[in-house]
PDB file of N, CA and C in Angstrom:
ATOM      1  N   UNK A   1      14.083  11.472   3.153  1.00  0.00           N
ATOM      2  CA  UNK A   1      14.921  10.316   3.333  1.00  0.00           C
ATOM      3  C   UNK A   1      15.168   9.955   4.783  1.00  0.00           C
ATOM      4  N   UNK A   2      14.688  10.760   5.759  1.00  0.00           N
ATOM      5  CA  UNK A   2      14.802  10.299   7.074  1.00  0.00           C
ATOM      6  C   UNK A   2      13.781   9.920   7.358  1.00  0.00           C
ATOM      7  N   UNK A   3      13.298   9.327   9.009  1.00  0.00           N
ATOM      8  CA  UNK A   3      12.088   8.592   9.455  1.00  0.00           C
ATOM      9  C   UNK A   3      11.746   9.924  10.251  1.00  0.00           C
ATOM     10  N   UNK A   4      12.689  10.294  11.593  1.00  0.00           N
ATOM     11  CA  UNK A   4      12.566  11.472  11.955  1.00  0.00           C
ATOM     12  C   UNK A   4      13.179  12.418  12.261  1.00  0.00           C
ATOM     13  N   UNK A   5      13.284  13.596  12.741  1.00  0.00           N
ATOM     14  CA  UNK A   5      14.329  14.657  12.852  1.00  0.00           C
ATOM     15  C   UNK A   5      15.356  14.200  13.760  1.00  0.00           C
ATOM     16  N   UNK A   6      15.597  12.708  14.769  1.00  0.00           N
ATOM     17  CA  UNK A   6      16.757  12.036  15.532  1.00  0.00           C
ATOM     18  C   UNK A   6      17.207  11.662  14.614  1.00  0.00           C
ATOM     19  N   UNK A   7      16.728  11.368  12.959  1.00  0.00           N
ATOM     20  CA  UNK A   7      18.011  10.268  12.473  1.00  0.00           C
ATOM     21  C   UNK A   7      18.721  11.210  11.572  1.00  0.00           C
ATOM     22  N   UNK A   8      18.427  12.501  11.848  1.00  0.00           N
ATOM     23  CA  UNK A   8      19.462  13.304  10.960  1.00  0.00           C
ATOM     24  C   UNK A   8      20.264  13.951  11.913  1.00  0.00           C
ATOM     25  N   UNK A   9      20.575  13.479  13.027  1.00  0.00           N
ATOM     26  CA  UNK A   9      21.760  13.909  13.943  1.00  0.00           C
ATOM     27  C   UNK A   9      23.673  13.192  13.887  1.00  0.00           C
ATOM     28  N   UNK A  10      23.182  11.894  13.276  1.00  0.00           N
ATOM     29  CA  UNK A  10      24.181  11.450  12.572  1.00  0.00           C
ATOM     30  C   UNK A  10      24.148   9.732  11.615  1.00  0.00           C
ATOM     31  N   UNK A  11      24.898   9.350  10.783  1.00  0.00           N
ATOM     32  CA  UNK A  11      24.705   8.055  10.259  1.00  0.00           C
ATOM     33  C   UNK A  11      24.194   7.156  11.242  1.00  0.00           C
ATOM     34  N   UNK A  12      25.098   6.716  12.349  1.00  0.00           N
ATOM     35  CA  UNK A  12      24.335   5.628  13.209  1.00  0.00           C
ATOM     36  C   UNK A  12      22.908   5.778  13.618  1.00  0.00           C
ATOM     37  N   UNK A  13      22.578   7.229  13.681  1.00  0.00           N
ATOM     38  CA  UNK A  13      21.076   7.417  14.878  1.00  0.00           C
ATOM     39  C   UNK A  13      20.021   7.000  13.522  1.00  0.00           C
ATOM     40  N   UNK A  14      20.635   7.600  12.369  1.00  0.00           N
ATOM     41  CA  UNK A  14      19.674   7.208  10.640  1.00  0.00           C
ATOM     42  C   UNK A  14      19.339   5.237  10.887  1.00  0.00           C
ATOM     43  N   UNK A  15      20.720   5.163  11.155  1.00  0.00           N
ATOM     44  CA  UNK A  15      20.401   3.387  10.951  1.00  0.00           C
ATOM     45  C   UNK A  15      19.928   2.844  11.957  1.00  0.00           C
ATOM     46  N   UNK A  16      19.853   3.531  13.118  1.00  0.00           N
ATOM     47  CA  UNK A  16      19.023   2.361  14.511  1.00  0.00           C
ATOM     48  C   UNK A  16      17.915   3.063  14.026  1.00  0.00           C
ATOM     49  N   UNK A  17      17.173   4.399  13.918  1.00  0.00           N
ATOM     50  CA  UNK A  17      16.186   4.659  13.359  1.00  0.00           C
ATOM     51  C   UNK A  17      15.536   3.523  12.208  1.00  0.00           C
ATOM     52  N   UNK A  18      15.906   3.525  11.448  1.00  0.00           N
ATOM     53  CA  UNK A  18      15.395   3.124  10.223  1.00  0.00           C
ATOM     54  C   UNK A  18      14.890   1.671  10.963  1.00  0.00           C
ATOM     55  N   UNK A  19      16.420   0.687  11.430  1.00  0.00           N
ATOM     56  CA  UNK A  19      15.701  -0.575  12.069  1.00  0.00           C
ATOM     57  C   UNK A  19      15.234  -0.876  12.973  1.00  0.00           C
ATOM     58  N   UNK A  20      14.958   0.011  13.580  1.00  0.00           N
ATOM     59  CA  UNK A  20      14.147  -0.299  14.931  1.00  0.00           C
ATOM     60  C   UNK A  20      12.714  -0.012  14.558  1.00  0.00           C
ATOM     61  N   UNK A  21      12.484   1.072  13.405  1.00  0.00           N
ATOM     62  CA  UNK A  21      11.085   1.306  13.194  1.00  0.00           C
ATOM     63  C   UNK A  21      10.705  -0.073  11.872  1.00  0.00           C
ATOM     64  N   UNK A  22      11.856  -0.642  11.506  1.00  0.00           N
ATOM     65  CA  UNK A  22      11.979  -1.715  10.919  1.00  0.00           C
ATOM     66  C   UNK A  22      11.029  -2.850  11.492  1.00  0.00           C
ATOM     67  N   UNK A  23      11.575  -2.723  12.813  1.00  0.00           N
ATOM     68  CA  UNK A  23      11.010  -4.284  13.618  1.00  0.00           C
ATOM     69  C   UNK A  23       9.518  -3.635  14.181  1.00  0.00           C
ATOM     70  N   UNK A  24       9.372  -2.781  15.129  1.00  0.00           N
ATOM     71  CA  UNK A  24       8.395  -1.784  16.042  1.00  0.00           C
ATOM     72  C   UNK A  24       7.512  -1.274  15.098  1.00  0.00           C
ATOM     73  N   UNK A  25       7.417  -1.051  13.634  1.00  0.00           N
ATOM     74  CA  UNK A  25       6.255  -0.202  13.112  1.00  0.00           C
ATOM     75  C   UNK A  25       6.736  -0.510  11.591  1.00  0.00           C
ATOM     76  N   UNK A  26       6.636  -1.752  11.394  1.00  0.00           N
ATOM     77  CA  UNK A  26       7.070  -2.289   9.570  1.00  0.00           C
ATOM     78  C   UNK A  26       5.809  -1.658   9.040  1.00  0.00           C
ATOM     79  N   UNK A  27       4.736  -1.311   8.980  1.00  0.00           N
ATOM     80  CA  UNK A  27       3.452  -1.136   8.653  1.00  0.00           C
ATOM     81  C   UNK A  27       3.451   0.864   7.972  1.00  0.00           C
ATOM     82  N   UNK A  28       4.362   1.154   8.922  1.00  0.00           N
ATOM     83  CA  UNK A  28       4.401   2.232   9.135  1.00  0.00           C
ATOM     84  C   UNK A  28       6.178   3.031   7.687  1.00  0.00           C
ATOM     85  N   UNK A  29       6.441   1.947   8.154  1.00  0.00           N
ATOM     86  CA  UNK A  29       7.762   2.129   7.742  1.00  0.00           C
ATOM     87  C   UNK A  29       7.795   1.800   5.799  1.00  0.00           C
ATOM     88  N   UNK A  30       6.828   0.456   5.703  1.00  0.00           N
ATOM     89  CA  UNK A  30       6.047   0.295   3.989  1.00  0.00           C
ATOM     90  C   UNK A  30       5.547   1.487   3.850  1.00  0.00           C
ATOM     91  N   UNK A  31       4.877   2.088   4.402  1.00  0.00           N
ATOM     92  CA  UNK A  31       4.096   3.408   3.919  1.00  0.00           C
ATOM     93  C   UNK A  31       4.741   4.180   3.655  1.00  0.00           C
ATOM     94  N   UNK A  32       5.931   4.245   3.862  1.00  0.00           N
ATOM     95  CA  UNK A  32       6.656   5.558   3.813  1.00  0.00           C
ATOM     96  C   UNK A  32       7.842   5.305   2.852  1.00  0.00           C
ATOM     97  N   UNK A  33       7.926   3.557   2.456  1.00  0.00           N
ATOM     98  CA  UNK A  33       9.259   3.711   1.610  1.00  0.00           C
ATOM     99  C   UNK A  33       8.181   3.636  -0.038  1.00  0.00           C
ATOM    100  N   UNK A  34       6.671   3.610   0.344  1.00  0.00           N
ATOM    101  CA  UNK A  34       6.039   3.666  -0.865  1.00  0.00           C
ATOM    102  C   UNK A  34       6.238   5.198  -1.303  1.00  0.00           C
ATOM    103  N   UNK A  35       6.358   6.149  -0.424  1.00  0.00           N
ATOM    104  CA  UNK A  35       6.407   7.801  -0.742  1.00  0.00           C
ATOM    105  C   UNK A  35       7.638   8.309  -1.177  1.00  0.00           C
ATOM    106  N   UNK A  36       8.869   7.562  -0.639  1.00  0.00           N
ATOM    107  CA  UNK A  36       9.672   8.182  -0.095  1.00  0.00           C
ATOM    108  C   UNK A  36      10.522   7.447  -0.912  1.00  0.00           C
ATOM    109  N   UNK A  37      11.293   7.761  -2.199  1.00  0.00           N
ATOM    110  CA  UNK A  37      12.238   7.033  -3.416  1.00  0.00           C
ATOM    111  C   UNK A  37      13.638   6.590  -1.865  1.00  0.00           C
ATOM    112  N   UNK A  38      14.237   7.282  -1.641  1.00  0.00           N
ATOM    113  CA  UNK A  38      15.430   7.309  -0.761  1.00  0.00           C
ATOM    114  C   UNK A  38      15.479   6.886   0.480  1.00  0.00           C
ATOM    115  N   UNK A  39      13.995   6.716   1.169  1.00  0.00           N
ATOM    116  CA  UNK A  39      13.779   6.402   2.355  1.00  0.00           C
ATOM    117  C   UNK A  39      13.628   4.501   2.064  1.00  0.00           C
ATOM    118  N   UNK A  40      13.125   4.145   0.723  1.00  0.00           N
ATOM    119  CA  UNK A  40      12.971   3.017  -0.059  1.00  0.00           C
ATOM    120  C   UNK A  40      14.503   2.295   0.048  1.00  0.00           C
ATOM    121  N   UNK A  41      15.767   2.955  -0.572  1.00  0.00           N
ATOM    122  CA  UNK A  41      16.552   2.976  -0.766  1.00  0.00           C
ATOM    123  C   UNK A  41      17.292   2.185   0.688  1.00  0.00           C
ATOM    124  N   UNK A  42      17.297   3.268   1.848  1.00  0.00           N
ATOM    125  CA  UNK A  42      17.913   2.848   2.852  1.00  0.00           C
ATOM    126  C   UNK A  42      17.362   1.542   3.401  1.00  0.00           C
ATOM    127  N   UNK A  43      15.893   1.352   3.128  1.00  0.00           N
ATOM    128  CA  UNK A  43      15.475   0.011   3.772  1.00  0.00           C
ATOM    129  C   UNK A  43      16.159  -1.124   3.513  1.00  0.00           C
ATOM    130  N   UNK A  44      15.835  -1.083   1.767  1.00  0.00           N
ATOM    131  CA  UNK A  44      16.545  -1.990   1.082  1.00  0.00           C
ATOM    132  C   UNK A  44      17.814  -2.655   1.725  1.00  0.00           C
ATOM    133  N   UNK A  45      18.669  -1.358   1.126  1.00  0.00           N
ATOM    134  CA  UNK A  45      20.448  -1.400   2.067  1.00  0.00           C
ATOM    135  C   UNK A  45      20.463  -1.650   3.368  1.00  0.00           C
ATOM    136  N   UNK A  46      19.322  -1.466   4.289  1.00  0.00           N
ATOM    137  CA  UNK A  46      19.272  -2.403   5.881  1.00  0.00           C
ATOM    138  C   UNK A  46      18.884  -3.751   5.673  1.00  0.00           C
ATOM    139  N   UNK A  47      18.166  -4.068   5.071  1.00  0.00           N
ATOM    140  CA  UNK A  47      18.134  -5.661   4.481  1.00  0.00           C
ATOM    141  C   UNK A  47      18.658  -6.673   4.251  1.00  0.00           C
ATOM    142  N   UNK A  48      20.031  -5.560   3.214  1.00  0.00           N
ATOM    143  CA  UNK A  48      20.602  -6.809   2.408  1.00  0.00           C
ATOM    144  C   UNK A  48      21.592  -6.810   3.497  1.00  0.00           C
ATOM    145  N   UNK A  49      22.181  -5.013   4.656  1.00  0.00           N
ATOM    146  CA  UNK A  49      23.197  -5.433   5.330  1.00  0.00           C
ATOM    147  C   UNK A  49      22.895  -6.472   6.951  1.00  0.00           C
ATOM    148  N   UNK A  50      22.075  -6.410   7.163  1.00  0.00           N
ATOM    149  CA  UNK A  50      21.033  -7.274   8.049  1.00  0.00           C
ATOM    150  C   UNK A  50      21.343  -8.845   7.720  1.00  0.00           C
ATOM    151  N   UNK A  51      21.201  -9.324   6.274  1.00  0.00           N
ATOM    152  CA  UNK A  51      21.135 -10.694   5.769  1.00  0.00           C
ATOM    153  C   UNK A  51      22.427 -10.913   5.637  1.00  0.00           C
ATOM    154  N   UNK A  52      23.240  -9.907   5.896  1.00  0.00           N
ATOM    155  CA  UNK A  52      24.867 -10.498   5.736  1.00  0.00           C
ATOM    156  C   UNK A  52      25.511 -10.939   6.619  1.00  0.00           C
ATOM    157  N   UNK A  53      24.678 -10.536   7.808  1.00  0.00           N
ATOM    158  CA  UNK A  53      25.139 -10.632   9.311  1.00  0.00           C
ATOM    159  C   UNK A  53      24.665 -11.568   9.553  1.00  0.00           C
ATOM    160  N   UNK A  54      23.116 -12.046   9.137  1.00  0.00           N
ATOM    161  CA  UNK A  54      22.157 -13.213   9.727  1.00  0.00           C
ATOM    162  C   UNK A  54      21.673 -13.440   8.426  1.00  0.00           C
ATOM    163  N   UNK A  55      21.604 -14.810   8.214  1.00  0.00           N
ATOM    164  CA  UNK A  55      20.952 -15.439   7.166  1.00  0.00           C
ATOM    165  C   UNK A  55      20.078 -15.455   7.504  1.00  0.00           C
ATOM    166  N   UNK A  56      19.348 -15.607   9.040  1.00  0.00           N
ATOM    167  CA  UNK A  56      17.724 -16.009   8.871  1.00  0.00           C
ATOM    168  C   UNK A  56      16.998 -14.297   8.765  1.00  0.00           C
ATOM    169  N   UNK A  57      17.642 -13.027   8.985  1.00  0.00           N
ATOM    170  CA  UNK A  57      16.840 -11.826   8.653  1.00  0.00           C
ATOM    171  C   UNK A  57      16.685 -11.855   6.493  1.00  0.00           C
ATOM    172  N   UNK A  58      15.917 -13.261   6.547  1.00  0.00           N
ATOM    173  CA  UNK A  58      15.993 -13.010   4.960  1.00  0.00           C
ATOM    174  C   UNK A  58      14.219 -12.252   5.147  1.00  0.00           C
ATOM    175  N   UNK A  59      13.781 -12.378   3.796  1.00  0.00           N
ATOM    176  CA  UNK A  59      12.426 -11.999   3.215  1.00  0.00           C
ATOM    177  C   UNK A  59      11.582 -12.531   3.836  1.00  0.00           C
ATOM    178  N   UNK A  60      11.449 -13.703   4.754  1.00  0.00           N
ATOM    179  CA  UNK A  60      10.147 -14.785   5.480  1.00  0.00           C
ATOM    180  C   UNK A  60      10.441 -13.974   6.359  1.00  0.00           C
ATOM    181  N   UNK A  61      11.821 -13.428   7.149  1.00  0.00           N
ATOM    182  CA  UNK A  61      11.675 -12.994   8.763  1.00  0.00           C
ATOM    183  C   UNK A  61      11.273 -11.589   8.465  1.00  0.00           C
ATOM    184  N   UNK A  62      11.512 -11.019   7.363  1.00  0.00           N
ATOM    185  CA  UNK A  62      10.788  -9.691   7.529  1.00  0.00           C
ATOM    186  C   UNK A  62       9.033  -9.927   7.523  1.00  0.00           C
ATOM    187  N   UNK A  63       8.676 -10.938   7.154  1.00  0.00           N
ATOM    188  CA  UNK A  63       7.183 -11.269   6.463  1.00  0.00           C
ATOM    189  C   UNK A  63       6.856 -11.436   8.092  1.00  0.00           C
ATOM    190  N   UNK A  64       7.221 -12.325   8.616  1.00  0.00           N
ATOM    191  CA  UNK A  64       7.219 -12.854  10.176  1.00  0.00           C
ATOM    192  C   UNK A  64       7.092 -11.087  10.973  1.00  0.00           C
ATOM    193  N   UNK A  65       7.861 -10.629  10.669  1.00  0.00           N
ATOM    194  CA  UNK A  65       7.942  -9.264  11.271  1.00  0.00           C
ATOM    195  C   UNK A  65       6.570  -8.229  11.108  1.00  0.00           C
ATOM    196  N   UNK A  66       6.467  -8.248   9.898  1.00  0.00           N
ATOM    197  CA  UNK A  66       4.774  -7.746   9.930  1.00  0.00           C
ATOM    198  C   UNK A  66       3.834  -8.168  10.046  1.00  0.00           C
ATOM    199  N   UNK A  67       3.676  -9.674  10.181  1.00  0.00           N
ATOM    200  CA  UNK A  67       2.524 -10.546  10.842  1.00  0.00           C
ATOM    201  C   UNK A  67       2.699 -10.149  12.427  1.00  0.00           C
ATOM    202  N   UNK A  68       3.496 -10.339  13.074  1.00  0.00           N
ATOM    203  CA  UNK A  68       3.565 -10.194  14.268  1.00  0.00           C
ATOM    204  C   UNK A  68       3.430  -8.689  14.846  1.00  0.00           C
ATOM    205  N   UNK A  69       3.499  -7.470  13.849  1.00  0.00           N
ATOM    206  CA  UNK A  69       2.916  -6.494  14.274  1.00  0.00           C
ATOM    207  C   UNK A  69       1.811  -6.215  14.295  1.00  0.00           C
ATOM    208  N   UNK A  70       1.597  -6.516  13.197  1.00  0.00           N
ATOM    209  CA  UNK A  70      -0.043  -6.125  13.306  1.00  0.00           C
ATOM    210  C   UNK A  70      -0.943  -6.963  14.149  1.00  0.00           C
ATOM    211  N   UNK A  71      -0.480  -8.395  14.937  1.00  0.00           N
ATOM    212  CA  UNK A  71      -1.065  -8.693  15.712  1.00  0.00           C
ATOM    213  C   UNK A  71      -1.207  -8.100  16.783  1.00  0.00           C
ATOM    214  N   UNK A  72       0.450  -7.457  16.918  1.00  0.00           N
ATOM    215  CA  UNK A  72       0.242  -6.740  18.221  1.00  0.00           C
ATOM    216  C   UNK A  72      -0.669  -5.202  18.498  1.00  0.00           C
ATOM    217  N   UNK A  73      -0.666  -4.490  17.245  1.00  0.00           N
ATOM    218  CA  UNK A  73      -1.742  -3.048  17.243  1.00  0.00           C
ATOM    219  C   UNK A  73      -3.140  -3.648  16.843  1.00  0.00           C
ATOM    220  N   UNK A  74      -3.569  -4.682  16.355  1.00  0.00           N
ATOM    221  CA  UNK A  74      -5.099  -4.596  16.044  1.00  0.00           C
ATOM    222  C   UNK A  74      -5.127  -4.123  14.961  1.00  0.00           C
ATOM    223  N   UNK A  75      -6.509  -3.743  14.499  1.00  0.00           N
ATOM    224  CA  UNK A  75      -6.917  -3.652  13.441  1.00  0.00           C
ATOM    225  C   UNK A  75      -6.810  -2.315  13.451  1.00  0.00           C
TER     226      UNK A  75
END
């Protein structure tokens, strides 16, 4: 259920973890909420608490978010 051994140092370091590898490595971060039932879980719950704050972090800006990564690593 964590990304890495920093986000089990406390709740906040779990949640800049989770969204920062959110924005920096979405590619990376699908792969792992496909494995990972709980790691699935927290994305989700960064999502919906993300869209409460900002209407435009809906479903297109996450889509926007992995187009624009993978432009930036290549193939």
């Amino acid at each position: 259920g964590f990304f890495n051994h920093y986000s089990t140092t406390g709740v906040e370091e779990d949640k800049a973890e989770v969204f920062a590898n959110m924005i920096v490595e979405p590619r990376h971060v699908a792969d792992k909420t496909r494995k990972d039932p709980v790691f699935d879980n927290k994305v989700h719950a960064m999502k919906e608490l993300l869209s409460s704050f900002c209407v435009q972090m809906d479903k297109q800006f996450w889509e926007r978010a992995q187009i624009s990564a993978d432009r930036s690593t290549g193939p």
